[in-house]
N, C-alpha and C. Protein backbone atom coordinates (compact mmCIF):
# COMPACT_ATOMS: atom_id res chain seq x y z
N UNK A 1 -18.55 -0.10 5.60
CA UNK A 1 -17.19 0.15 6.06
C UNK A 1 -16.85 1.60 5.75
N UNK A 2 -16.34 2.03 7.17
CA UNK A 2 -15.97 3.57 6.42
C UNK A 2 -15.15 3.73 6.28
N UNK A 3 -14.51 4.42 5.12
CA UNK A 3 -13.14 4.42 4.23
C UNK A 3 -11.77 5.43 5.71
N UNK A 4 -10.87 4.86 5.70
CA UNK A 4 -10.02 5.12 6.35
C UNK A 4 -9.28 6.76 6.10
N UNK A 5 -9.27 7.44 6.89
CA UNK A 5 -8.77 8.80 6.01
C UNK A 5 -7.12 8.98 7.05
N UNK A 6 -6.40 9.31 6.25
CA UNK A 6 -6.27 9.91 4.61
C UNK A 6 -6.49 8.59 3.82
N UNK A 7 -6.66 8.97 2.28
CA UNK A 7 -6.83 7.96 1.19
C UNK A 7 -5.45 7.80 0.92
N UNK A 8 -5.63 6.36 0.74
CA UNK A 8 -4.09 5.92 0.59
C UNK A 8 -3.73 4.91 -0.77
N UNK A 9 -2.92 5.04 -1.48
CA UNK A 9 -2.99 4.40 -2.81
C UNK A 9 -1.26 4.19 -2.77
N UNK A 10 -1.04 2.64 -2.93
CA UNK A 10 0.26 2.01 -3.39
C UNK A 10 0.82 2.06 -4.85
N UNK A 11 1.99 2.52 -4.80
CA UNK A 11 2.12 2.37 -6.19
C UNK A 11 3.46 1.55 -6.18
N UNK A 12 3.60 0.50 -6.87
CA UNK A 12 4.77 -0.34 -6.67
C UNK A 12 5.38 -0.23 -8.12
N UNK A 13 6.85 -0.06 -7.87
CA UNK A 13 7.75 0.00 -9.10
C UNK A 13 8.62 -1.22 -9.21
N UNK A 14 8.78 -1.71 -10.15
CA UNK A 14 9.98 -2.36 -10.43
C UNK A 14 9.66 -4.23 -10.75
N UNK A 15 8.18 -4.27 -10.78
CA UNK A 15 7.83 -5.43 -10.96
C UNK A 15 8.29 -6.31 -11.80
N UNK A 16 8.93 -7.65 -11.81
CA UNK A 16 9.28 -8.49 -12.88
C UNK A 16 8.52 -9.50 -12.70
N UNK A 17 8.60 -10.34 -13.99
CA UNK A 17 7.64 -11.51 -13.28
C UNK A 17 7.99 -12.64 -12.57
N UNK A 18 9.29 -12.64 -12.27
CA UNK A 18 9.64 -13.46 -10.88
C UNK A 18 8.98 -12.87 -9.68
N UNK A 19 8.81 -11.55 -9.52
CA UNK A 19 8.49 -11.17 -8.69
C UNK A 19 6.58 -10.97 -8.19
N UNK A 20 5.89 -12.08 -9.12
CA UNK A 20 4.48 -11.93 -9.31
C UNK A 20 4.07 -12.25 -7.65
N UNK A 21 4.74 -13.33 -6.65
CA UNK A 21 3.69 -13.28 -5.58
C UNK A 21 4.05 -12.44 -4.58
N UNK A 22 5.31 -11.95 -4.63
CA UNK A 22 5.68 -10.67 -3.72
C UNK A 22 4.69 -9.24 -4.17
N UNK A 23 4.35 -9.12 -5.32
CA UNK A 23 3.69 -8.00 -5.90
C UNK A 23 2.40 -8.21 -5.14
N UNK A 24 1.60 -9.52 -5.38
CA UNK A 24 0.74 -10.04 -5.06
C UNK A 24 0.59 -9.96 -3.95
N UNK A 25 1.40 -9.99 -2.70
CA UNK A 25 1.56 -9.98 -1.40
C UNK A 25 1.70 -8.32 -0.88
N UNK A 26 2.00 -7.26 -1.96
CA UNK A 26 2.46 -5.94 -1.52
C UNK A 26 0.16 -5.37 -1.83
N UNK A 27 -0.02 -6.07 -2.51
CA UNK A 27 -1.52 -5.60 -3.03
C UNK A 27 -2.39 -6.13 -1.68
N UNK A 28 -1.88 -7.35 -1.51
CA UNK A 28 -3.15 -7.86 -0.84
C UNK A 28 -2.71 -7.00 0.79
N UNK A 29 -1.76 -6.51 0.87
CA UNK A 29 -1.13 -5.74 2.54
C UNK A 29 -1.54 -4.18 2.41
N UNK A 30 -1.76 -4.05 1.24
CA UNK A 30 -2.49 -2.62 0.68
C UNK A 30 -3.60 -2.73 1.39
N UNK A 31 -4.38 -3.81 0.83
CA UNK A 31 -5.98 -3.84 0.45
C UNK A 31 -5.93 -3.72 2.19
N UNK A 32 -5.61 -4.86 2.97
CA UNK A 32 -6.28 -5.43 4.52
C UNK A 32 -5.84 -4.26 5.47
N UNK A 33 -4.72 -3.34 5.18
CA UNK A 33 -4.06 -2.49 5.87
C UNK A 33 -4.44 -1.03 5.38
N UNK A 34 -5.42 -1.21 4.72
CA UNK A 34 -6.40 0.30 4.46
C UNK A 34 -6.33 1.35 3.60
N UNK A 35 -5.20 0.45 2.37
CA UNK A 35 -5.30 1.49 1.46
C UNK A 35 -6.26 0.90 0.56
N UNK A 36 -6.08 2.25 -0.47
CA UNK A 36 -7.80 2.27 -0.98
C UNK A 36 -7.44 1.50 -2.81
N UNK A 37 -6.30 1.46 -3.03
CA UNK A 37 -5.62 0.74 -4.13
C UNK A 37 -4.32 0.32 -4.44
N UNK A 38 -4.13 0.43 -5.52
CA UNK A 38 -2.41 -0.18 -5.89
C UNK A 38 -2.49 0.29 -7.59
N UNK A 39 -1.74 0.75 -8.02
CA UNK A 39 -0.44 1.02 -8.97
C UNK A 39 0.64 0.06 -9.48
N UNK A 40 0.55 -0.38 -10.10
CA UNK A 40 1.49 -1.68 -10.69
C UNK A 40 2.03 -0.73 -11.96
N UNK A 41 3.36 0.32 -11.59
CA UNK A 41 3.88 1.26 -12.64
C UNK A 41 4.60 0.53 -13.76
N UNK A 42 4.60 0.61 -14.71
CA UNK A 42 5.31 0.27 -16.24
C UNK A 42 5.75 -1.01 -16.67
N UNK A 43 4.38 -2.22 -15.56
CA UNK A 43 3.66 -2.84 -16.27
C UNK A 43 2.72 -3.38 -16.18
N UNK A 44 2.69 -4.26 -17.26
CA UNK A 44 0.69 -5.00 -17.47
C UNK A 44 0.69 -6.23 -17.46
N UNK A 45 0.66 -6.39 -15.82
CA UNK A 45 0.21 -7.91 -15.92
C UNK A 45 -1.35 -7.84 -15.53
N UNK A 46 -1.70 -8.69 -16.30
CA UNK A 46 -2.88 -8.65 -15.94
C UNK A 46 -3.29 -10.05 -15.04
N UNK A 47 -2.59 -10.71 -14.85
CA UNK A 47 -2.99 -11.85 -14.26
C UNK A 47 -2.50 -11.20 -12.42
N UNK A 48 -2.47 -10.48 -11.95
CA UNK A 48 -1.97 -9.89 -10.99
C UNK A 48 -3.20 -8.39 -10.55
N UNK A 49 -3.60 -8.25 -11.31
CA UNK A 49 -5.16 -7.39 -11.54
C UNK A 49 -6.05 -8.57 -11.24
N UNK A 50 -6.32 -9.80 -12.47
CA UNK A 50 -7.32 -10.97 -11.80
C UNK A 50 -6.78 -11.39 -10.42
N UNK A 51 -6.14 -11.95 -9.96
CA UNK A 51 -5.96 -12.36 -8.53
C UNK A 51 -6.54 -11.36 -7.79
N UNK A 52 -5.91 -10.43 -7.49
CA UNK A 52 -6.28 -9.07 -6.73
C UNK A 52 -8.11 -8.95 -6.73
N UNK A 53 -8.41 -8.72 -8.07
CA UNK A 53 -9.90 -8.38 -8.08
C UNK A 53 -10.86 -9.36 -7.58
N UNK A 54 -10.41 -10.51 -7.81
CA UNK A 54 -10.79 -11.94 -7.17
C UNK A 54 -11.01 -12.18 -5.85
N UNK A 55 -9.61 -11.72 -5.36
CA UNK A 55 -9.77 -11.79 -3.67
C UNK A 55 -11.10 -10.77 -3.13
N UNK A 56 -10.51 -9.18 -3.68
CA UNK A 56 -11.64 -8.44 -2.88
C UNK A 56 -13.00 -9.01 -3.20
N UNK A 57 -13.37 -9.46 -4.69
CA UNK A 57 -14.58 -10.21 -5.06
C UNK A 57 -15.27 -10.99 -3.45
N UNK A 58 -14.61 -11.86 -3.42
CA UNK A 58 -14.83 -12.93 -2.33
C UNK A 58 -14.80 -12.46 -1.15
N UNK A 59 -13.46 -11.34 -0.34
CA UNK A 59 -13.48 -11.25 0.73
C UNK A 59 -13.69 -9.80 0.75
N UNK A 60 -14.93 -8.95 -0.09
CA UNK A 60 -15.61 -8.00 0.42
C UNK A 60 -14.15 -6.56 0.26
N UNK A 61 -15.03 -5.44 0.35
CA UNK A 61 -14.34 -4.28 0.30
C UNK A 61 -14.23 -3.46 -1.12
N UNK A 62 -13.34 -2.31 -1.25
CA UNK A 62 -13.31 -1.98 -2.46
C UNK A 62 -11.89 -1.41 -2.44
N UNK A 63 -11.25 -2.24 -3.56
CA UNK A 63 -9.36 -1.58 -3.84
C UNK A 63 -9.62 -1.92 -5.10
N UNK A 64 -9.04 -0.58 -5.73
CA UNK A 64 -8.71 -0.35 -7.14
C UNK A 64 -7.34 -0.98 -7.68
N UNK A 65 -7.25 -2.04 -8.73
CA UNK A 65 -5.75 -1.52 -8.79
C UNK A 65 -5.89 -1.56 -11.06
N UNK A 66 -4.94 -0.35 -10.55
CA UNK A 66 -4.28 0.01 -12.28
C UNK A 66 -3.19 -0.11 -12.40
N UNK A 67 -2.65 -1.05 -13.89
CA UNK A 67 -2.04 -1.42 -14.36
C UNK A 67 -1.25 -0.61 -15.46
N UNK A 68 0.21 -0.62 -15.83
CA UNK A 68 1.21 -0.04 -16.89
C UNK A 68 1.03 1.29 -16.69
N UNK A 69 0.74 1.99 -15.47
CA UNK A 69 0.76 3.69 -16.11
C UNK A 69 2.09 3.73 -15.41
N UNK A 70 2.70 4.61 -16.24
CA UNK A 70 4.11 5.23 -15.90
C UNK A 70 4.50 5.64 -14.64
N UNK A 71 5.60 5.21 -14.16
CA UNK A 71 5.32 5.69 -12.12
C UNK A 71 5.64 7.30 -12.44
N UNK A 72 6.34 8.09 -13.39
CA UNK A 72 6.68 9.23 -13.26
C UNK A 72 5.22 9.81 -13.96
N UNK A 73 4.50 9.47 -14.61
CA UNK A 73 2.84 10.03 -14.84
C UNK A 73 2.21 9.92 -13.31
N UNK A 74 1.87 8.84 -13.14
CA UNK A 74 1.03 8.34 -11.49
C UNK A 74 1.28 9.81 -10.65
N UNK A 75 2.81 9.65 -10.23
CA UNK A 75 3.06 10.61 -9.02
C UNK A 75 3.21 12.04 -9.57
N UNK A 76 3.18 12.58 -10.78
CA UNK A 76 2.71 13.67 -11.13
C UNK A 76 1.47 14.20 -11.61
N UNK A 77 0.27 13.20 -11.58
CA UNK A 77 -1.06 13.37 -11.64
C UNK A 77 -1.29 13.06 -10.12
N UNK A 78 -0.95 12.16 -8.93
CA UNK A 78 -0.84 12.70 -7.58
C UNK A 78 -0.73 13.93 -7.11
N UNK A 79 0.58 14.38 -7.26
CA UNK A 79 0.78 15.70 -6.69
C UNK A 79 -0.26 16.83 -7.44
N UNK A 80 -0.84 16.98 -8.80
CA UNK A 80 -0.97 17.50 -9.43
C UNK A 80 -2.99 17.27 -8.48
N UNK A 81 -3.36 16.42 -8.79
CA UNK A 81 -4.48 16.55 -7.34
C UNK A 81 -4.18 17.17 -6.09
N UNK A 82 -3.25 17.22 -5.80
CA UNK A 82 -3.21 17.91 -4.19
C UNK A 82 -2.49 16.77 -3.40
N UNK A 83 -1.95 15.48 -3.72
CA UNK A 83 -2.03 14.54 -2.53
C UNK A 83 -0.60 14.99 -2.52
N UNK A 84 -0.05 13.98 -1.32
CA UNK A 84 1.47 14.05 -1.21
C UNK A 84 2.02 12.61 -1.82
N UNK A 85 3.27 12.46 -2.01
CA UNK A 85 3.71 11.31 -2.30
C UNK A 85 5.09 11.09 -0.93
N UNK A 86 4.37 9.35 -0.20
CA UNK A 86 5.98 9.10 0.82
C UNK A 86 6.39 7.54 -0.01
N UNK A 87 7.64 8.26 0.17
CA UNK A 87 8.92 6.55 -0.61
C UNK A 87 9.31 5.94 0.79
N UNK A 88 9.10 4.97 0.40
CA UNK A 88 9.36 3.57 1.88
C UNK A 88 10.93 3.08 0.86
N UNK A 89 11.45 3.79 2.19
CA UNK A 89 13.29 3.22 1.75
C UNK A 89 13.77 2.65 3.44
N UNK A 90 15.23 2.40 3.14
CA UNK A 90 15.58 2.39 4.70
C UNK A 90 16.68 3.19 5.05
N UNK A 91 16.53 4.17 3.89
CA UNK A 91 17.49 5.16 3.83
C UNK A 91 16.54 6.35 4.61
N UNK A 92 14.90 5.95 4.80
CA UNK A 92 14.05 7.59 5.08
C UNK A 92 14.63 7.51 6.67
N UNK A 93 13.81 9.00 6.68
CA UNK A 93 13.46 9.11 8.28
C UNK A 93 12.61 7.37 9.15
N UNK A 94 13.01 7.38 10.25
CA UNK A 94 12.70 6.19 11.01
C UNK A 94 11.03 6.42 11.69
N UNK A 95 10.49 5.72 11.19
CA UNK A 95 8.97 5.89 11.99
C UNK A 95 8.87 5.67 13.17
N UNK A 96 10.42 5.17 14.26
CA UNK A 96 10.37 5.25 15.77
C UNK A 96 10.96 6.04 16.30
N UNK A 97 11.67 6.29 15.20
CA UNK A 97 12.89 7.50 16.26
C UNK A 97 12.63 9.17 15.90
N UNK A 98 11.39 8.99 14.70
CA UNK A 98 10.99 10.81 14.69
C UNK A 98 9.65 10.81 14.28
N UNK A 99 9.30 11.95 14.45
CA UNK A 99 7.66 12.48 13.99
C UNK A 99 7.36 12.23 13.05
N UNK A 100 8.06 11.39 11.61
CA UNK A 100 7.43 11.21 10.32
C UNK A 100 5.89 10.95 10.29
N UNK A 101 5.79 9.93 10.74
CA UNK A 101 4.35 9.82 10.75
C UNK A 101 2.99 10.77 11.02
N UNK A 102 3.62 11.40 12.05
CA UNK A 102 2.74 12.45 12.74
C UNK A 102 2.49 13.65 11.85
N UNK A 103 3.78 13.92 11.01
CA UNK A 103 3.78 14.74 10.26
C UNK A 103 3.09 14.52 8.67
N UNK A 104 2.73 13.36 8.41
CA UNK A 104 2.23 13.01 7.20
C UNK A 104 1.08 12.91 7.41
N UNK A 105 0.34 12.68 8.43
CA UNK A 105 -1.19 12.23 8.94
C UNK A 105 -1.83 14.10 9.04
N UNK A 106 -0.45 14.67 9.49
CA UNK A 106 -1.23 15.96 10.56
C UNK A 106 -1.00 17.07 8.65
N UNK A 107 -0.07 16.04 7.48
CA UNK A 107 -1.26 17.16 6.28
C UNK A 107 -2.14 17.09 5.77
N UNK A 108 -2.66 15.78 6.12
CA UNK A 108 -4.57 15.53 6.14
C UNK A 108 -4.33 15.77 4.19
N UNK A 109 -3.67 15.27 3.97
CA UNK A 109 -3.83 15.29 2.20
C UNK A 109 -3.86 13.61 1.67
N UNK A 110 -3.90 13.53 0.66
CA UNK A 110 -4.16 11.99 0.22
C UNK A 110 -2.82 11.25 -0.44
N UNK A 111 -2.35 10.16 0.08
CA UNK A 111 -1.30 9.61 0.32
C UNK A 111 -0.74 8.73 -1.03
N UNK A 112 0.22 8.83 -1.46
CA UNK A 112 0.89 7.99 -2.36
C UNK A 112 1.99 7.64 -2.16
N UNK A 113 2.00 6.22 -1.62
CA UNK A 113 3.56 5.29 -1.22
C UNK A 113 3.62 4.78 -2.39
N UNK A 114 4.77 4.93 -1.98
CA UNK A 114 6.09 4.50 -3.07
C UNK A 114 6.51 3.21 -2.94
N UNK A 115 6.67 2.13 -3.60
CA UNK A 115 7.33 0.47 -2.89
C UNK A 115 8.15 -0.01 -3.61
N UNK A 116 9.26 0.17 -3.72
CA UNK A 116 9.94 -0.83 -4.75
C UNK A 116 10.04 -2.20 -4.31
N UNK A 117 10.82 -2.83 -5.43
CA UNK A 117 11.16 -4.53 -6.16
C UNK A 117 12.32 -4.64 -6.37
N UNK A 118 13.27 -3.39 -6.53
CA UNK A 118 14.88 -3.36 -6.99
C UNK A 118 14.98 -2.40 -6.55
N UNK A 119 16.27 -1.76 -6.97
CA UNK A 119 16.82 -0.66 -6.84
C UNK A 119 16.07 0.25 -7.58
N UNK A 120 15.39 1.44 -6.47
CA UNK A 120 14.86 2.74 -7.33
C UNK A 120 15.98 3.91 -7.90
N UNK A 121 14.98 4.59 -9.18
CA UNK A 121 16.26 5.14 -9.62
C UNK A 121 16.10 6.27 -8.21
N UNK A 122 17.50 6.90 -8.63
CA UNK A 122 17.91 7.91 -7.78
C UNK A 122 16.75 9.18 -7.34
N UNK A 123 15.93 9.04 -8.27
CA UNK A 123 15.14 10.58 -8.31
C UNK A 123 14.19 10.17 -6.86
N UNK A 124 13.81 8.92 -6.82
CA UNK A 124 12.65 8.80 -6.00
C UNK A 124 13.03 9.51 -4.69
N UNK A 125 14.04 10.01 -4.19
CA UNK A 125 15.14 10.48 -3.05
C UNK A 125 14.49 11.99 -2.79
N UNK A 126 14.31 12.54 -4.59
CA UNK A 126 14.46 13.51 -4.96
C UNK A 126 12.81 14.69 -4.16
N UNK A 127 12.74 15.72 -3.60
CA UNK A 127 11.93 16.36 -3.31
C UNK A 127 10.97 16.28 -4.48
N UNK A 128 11.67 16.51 -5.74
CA UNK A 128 10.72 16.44 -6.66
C UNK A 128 9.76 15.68 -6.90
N UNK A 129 10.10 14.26 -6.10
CA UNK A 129 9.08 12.95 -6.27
C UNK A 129 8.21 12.71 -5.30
N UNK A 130 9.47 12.51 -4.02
CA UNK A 130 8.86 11.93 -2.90
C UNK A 130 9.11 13.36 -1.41
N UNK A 131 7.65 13.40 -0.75
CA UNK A 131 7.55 14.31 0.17
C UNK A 131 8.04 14.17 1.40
N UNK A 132 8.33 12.71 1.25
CA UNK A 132 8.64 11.99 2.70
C UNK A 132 9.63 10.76 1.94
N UNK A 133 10.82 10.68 2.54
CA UNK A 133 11.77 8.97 2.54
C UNK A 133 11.72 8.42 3.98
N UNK A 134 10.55 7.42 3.90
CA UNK A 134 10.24 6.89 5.14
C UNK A 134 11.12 6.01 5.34
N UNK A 135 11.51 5.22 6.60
CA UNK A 135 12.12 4.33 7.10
C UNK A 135 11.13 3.37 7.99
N UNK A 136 11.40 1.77 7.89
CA UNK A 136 10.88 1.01 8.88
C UNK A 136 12.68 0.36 9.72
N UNK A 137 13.02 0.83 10.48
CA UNK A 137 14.61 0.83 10.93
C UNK A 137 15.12 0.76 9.68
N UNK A 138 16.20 1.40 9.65
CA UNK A 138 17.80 1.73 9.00
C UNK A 138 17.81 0.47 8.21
N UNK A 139 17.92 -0.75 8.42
CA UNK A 139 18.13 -2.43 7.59
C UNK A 139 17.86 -2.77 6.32
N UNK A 140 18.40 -3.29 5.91
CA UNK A 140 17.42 -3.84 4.37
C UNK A 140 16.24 -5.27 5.33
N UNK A 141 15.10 -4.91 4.52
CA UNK A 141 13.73 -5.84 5.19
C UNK A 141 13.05 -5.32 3.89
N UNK A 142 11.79 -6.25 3.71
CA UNK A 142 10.79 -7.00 3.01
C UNK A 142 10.19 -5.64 2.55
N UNK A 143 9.47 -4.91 1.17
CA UNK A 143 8.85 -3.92 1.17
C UNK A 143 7.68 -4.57 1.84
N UNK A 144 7.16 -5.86 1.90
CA UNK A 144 5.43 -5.75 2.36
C UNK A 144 5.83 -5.64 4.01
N UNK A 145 7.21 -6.08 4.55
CA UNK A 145 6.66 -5.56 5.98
C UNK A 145 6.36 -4.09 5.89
N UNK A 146 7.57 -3.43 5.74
CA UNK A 146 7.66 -1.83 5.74
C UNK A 146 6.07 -1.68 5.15
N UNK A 147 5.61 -1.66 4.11
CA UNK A 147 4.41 -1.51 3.59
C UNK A 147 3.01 -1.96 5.25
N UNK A 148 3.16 -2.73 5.29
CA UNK A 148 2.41 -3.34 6.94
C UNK A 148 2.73 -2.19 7.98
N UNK A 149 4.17 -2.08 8.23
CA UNK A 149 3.58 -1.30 9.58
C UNK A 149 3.59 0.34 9.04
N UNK A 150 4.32 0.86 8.39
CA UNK A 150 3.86 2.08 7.66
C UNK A 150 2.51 2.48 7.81
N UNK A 151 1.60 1.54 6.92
CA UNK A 151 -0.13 1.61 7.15
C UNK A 151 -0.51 1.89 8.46
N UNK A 152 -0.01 0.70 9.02
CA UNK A 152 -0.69 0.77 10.52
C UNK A 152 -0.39 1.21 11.55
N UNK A 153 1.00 2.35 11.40
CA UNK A 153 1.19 3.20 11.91
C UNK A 153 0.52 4.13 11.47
N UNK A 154 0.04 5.00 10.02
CA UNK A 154 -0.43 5.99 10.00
C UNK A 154 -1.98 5.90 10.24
N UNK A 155 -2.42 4.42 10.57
CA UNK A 155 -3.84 4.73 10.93
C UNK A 155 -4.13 3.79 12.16
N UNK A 156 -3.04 3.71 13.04
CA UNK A 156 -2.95 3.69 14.50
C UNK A 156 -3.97 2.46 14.66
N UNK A 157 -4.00 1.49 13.96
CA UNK A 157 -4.62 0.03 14.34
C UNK A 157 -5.94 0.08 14.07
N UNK A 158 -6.25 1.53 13.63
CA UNK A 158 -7.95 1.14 13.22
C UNK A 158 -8.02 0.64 11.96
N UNK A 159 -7.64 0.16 11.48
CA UNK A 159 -7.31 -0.39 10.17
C UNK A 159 -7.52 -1.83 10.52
N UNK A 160 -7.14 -2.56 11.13
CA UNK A 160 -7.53 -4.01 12.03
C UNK A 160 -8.55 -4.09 12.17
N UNK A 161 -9.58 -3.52 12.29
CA UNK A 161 -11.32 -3.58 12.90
C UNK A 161 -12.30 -3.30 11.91
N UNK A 162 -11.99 -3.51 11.33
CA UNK A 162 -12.76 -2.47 10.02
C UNK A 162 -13.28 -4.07 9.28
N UNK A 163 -14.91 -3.76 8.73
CA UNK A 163 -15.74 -4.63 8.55
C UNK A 163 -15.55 -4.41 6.61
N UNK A 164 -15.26 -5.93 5.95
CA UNK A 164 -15.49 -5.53 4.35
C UNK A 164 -16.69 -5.54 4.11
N UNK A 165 -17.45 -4.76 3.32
CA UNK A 165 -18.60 -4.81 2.91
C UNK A 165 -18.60 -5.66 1.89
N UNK A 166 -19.87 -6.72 1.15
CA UNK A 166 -19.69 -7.19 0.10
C UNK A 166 -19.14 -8.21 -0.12
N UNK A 167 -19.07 -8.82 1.61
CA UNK A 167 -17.95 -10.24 1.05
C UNK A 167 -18.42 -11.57 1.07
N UNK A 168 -18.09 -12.39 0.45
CA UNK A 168 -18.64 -13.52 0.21
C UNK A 168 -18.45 -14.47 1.17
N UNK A 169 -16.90 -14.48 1.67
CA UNK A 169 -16.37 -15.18 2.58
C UNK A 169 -16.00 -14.25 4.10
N UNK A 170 -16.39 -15.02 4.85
CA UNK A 170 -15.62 -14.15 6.35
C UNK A 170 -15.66 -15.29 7.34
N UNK A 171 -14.29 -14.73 7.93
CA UNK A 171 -13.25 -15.66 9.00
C UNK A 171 -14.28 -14.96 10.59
N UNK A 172 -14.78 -16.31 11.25
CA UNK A 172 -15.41 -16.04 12.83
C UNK A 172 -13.73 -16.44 13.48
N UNK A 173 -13.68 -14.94 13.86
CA UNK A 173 -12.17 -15.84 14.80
C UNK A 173 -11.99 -16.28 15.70
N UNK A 174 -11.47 -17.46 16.18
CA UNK A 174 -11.47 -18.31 17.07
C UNK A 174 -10.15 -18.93 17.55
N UNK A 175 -10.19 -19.48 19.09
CA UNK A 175 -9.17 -20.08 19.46
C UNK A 175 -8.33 -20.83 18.56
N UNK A 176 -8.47 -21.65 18.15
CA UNK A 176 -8.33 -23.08 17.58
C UNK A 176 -9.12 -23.76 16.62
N UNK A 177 -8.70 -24.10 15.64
CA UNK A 177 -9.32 -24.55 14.06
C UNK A 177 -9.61 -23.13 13.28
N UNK A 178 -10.59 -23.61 12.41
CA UNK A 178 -10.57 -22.31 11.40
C UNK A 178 -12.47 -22.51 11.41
N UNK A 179 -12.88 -21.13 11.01
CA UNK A 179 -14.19 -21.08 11.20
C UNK A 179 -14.43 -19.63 10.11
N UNK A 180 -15.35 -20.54 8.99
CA UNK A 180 -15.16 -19.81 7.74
C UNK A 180 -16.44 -19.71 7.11
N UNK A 181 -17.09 -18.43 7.32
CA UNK A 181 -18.77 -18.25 6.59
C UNK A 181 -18.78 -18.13 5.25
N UNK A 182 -19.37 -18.36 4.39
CA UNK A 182 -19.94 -18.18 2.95
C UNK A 182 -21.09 -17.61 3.10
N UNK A 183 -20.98 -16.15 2.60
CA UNK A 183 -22.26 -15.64 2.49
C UNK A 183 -22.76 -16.17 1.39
């Protein structure tokens, strides 16, 4: 499988543990939608690392995810590599009604979204953090949709076709019923 460019790494803030299968659901929309990991900022669950590592185990590929590092460390060892950092709000620019996208793809640098769980503090707004305040329409909606088409807008559906290497399990897709290999 060849890795999707730009490199793209989730970093989700605000995790509680009510919020374990939405987290769970923002990782696994990472992994299938072509980013290359996940960020679980300021904290350590680790039972949310096993699930995660489990799945790719079985269904092939390679996503990193790290646990408790500080989201204000993360996105200043980001920028501090060269990448950019975009915050998925519904306060950003609209990914239908302007060039955001075009403009984040066309700096060919390596990507760090932003996802909250609550209310982010104010800074994430801030130039200092975030390079881009993306929008999926103006509304309050789900971070894993916004997280979904975000991806697959910035890598225009080739992200859908893309073969996991390494997997144990794979779906033959079909009309009707389910049709499920075990390597």
């Amino acid at each position: 499988m060849m890795p999707l460019v730009p490199q793209t790494v989730v970093l989700r803030w605000g995790h509680r543990p009510r919020d374990f299968r939405v987290t769970t659901h923002v990782a696994l929309t990472a992994r299938v939608f072509g980013a290359n990991g996940l960020i679980l900022s300021d904290v350590e669950d680790y039972e949310i690392k096993t699930t995660v590592a489990s799945i790719t185990k079985d269904w092939g590929g390679e996503f990193s995810i790290e646990i408790g590092k500080p989201w204000r460390e993360a996105v200043q060892e980001w920028r501090r590599s060269g990448g950019i950092v975009v915050h998925l709000t519904m306060y950003g620019e609209n990914v239908e009604t302007s060039n955001v996208v075009e403009r984040i793809r066309g700096s060919s640098k390596k990507i760090l979204v932003l996802v909250g769980s609550q209310k982010v503090p104010r800074e994430f707004y801030s130039k200092e953090i975030s390079d881009f305040n993306v929008s999926i329409g103006n509304q309050p909606h789900s971070e894993v949709a916004a997280l979904a088409v975000f991806l697959d807008r910035l890598y225009q559906g080739r992200e859908l076709d893309r073969t996991f290497e390494k997997a144990r399990l794979r779906v033959v897709p079909t009309p009707h019923g389910k049709h499920l290999i075990e390597n």
